[in-house]
Protein backbone atom coordinates (compact mmCIF):
# COMPACT_ATOMS: atom_id res chain seq x y z
CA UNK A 1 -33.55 23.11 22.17
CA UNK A 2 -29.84 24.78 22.69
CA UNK A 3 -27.29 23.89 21.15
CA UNK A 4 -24.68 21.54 22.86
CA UNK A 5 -21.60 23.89 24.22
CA UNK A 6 -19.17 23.34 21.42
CA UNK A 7 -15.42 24.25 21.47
CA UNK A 8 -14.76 27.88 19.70
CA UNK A 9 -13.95 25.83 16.14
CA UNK A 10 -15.46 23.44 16.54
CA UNK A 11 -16.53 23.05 12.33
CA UNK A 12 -13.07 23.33 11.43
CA UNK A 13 -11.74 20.72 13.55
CA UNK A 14 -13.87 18.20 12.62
CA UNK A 15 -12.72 19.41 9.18
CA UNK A 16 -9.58 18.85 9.59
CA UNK A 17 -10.04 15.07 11.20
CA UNK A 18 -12.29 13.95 8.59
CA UNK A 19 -10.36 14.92 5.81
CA UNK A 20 -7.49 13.42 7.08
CA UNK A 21 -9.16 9.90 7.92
CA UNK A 22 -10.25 9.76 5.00
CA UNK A 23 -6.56 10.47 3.43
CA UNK A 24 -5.57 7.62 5.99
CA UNK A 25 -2.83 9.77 7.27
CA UNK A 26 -2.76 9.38 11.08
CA UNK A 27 -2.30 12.47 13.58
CA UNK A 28 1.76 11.67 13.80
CA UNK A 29 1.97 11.64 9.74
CA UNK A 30 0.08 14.63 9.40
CA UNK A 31 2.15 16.53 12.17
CA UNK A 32 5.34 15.29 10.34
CA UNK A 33 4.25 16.46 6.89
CA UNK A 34 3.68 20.11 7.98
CA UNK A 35 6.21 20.28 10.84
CA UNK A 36 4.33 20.39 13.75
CA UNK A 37 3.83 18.52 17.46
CA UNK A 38 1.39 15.80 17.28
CA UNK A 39 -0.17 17.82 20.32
CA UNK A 40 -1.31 20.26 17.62
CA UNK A 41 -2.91 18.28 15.33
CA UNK A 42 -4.81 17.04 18.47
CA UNK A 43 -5.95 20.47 19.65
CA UNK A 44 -7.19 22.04 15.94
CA UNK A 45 -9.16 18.36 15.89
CA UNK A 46 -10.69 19.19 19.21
CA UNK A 47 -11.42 22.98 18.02
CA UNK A 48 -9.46 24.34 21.22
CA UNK A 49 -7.44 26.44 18.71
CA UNK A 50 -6.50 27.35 14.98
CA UNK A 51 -3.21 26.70 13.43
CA UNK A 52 -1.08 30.16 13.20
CA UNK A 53 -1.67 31.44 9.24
CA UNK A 54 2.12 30.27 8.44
CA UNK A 55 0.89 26.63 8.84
CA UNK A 56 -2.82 26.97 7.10
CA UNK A 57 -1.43 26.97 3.79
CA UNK A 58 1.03 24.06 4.74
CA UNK A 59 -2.17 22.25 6.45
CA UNK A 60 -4.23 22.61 3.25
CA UNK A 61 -1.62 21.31 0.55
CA UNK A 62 -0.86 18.20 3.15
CA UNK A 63 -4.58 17.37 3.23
CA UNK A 64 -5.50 18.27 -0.47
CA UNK A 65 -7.70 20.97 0.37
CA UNK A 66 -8.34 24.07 -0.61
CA UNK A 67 -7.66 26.92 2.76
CA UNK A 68 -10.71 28.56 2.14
CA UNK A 69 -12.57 25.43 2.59
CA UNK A 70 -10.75 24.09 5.05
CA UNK A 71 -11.14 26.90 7.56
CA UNK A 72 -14.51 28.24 7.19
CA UNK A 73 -16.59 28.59 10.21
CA UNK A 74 -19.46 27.96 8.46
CA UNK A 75 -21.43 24.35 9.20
CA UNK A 76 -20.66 21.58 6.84
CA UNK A 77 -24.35 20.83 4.88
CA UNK A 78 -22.66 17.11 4.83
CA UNK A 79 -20.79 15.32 6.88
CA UNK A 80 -18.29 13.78 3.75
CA UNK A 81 -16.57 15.88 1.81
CA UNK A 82 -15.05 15.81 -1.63
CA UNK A 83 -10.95 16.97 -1.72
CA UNK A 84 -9.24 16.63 -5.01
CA UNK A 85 -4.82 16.65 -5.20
CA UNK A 86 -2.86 17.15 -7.96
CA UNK A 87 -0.19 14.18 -8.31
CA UNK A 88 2.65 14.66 -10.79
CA UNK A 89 4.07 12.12 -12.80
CA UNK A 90 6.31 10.05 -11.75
CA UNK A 91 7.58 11.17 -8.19
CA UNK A 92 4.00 10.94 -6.66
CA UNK A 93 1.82 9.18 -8.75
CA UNK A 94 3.69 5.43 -7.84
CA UNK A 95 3.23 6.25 -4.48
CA UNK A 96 -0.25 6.90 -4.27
CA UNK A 97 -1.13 4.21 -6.22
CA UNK A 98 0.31 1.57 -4.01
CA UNK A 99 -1.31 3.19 -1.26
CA UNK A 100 -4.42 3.10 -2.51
CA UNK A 101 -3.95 -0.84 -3.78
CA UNK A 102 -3.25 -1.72 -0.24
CA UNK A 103 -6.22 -0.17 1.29
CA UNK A 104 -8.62 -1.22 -1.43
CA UNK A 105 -10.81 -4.24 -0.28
CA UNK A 106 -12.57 -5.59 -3.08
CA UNK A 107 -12.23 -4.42 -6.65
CA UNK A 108 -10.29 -1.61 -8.79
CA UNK A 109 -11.36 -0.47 -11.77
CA UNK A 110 -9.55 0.78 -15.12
CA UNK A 111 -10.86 2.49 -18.14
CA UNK A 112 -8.12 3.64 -20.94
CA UNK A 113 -9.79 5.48 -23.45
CA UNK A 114 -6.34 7.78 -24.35
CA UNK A 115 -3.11 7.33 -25.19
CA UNK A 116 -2.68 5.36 -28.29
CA UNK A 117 1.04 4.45 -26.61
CA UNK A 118 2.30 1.39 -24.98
CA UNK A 119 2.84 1.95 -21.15
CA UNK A 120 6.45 2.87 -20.86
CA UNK A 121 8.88 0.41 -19.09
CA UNK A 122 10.11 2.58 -16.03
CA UNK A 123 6.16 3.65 -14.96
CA UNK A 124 4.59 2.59 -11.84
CA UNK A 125 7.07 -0.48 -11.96
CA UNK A 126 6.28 -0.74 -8.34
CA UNK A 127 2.51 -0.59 -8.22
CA UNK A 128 2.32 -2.66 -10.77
CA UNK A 129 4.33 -5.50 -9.34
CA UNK A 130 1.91 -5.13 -6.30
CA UNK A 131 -1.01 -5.07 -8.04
CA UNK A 132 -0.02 -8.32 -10.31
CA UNK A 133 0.50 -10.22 -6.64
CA UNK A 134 -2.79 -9.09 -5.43
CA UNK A 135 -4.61 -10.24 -8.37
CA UNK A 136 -2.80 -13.63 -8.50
CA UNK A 137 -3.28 -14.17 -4.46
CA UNK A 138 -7.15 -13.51 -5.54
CA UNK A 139 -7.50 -11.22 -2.93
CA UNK A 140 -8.67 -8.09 -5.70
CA UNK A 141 -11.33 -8.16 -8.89
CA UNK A 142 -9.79 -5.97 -11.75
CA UNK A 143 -12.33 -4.89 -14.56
CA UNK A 144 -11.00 -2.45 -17.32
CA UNK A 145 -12.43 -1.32 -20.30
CA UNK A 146 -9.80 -0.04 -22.45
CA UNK A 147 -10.40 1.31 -26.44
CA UNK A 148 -7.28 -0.77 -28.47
CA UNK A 149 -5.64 1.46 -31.23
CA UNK A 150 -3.14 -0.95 -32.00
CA UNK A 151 -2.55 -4.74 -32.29
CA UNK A 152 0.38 -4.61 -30.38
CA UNK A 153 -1.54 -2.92 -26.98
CA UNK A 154 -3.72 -5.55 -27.64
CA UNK A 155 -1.52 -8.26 -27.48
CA UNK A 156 -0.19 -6.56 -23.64
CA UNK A 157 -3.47 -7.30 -22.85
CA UNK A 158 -3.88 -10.57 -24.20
CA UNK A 159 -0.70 -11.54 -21.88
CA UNK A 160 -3.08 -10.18 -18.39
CA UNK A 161 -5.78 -12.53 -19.92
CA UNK A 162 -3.33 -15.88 -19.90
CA UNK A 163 -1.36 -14.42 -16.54
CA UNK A 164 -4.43 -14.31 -14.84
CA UNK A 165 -6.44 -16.81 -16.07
CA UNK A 166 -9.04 -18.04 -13.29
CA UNK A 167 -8.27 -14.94 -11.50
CA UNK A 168 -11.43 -12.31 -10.79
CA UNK A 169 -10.23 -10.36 -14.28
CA UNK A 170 -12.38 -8.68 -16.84
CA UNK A 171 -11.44 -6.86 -19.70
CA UNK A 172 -13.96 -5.65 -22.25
CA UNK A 173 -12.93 -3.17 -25.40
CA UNK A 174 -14.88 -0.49 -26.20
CA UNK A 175 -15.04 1.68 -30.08
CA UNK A 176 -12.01 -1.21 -30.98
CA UNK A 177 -9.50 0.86 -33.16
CA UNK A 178 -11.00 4.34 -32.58
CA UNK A 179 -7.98 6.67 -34.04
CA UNK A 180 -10.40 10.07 -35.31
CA UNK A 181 -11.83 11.19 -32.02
CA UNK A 182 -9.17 10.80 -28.85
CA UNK A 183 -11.26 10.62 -25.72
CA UNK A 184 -7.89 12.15 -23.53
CA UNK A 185 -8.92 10.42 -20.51
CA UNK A 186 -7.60 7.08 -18.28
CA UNK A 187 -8.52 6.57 -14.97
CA UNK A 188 -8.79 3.88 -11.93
CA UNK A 189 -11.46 3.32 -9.51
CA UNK A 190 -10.41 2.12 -6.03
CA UNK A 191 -13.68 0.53 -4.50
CA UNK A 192 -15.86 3.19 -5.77
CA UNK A 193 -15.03 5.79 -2.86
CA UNK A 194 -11.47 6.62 -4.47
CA UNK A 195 -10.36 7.90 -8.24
CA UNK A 196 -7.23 8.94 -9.99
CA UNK A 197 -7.79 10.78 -13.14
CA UNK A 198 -5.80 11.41 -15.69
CA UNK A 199 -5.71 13.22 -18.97
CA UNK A 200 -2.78 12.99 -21.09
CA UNK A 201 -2.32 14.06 -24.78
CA UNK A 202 -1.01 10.45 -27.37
CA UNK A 203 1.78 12.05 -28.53
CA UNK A 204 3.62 12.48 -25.37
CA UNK A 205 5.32 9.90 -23.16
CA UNK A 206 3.30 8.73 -20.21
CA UNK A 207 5.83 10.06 -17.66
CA UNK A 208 4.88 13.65 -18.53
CA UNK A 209 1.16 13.92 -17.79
CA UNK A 210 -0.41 14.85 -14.16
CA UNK A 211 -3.09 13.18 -12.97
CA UNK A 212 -5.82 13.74 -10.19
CA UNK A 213 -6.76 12.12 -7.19
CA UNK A 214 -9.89 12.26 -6.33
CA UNK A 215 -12.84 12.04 -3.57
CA UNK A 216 -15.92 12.26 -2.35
CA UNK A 217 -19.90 12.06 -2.95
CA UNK A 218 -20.16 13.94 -6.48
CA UNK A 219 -16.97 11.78 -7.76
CA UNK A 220 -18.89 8.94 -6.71
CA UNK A 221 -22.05 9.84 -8.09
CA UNK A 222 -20.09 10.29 -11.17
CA UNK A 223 -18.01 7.63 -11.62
CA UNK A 224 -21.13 5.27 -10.86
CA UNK A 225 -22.76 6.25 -13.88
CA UNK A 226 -20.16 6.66 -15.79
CA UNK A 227 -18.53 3.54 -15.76
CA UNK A 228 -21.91 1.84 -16.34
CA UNK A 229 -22.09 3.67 -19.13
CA UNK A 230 -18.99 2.26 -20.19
CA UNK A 231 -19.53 -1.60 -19.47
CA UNK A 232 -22.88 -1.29 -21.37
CA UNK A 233 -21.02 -0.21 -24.67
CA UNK A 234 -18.33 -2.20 -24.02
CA UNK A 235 -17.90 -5.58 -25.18
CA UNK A 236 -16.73 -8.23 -23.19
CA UNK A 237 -13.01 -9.74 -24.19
CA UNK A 238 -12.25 -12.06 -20.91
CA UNK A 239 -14.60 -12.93 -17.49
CA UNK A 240 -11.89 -14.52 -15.54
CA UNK A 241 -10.59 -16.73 -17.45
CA UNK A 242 -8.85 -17.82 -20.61
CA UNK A 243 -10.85 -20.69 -21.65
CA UNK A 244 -12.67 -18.38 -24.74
CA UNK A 245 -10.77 -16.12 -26.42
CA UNK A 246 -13.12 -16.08 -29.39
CA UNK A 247 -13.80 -12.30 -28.69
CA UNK A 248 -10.55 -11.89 -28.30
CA UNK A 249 -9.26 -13.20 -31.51
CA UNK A 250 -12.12 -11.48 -33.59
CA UNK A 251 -11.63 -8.53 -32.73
CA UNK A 252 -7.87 -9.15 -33.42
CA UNK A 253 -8.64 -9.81 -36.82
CA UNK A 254 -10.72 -6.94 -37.49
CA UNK A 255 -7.82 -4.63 -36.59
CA UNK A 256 -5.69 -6.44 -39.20
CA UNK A 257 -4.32 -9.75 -37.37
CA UNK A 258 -4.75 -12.54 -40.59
CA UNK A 259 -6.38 -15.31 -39.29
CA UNK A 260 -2.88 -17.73 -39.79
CA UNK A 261 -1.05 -15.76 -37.13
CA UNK A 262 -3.90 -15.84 -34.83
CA UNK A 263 -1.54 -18.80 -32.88
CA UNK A 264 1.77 -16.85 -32.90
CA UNK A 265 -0.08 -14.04 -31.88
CA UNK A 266 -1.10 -15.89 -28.70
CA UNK A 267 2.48 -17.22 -28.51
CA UNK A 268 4.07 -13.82 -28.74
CA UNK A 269 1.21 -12.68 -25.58
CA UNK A 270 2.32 -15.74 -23.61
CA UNK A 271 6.32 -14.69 -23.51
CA UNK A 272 5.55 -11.15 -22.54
CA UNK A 273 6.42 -10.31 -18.92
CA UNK A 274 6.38 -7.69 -16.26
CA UNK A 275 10.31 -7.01 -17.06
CA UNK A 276 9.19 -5.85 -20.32
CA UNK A 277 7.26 -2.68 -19.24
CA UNK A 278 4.11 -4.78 -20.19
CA UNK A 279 1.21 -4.95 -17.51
CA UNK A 280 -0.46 -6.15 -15.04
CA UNK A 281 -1.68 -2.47 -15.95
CA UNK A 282 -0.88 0.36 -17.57
């Protein structure tokens, strides 16, 4: 059978549009990003022509892509395709995280395995304010698994537990206290189709790291079984609720809290607030 008369780029235009769907960037943002008539991004869509080589490299940073990739001729073997962006701390990475918070439908996910630190008061103020309404409107699950080096991150997260209490909001600890062996990495999962990575060394403030955001069928793949992997080790701190926080509190005490100041403890979680650079998240 012939092939269907296609335009003369046809493979790179419906490059272009599905990468940038899937960035949620309409035609008009993307032409105001890299400088261009809305017309254009229209016509390299529709393959009628290619952008002049001045604006390929501009095209490619906009849309996270690699120019390479992004202009071969060659036939895509799928038809979704993985893009990975660098997003440096703090200018970007707010941003994009409130972005993805308002497109995500159902569920993020956390895991903090790094960064023995308390989150620092002036990061992600803004997503996290967002976040903290979405979670008490019940319109998003949260379910982290975090390793706790100190009592004093625990108690942050101790404060989520009794904000949120009868809210979709898991938390489960996993190696409690682990100080020999840093796993460097923290990430969140935005309904399993997007990921922001990021790997930052303990002994440096949050606000200096770079993280990744990522994309596509082998970060899904990935992230599927490894966050199982995670929740099977894990154990299980809160399920929504505050009613039990016998987990909670033993694990407190085997990182040092004495059993009498098991109530203060609690007290001290209750009076924390968002002002204080404590969560929703980290």
């Amino acid at each position: 059978m012939d092939k269907p008369n296609r335009s003369p780029h046809h493979n790179i235009g419906r490059r272009i549009a599905q990468v940038r769907k899937q960035k949620a960037l309409t035609r008009a943002e993307l032409a105001a990003m890299i400088r261009v008539d809305v017309s254009s991004i229209g016509g390299w869509e529709a393959g009628k022509r290619l952008p002049r080589v001045g604006q390929r490299a501009r095209l490619a940073k906009a849309l996270g892509s690699e120019v390479e990739w992004l202009f071969s001729q060659e036939e895509d073997g799928s038809s979704e395709q993985w893009s990975i962006t660098a997003l440096i701390r703090p200018l970007v990475m707010d941003e994009v995280l409130q972005d993805l918070t308002a497109r995500t439908k159902e569920y993020v996910r956390i895991f903090r395995l790094a960064d023995a630190g308390t989150t620092q008061p002036f990061a992600q103020t803004a997503w996290r304010r967002q976040l903290d309404d979405r979670i008490r409107r019940r319109t998003l699950a949260v379910e982290r698994v975090e390793v706790f080096y100190s009592l004093e991150r625990l108690k942050e997260v101790l404060s989520n537990i009794l904000r949120y209490d009868g809210c979709h909001y898991r938390v489960r600890t996993y190696c409690t206290g682990m100080s020999d062996i840093v796993p460097a990495l923290n990430g969140y999962i935005f309904d399993g189709e997007e990921f922001v990575l990021s790997a930052r060394q303990s002994d440096l403030p949050s606000a200096n790291g770079s993280s990744l955001r990522l994309a596509g069928p082998p970060f899904k793949a990935f992230f599927r079984e490894y966050w199982a992997n995670l929740r099977e080790r894990g154990t299980l701190l809160c399920a929504g609720n505050a009613n039990d926080l016998s987990a909670l509190r033993t694990v407190a005490q085997l990182m040092g809290l004495p059993a009498r100041l098991w109530q203060s403890f609690v007290a001290d979680a209750r009076a924390l607030s968002l002002a204080d650079g404590t969560p929703p998240l980290p």
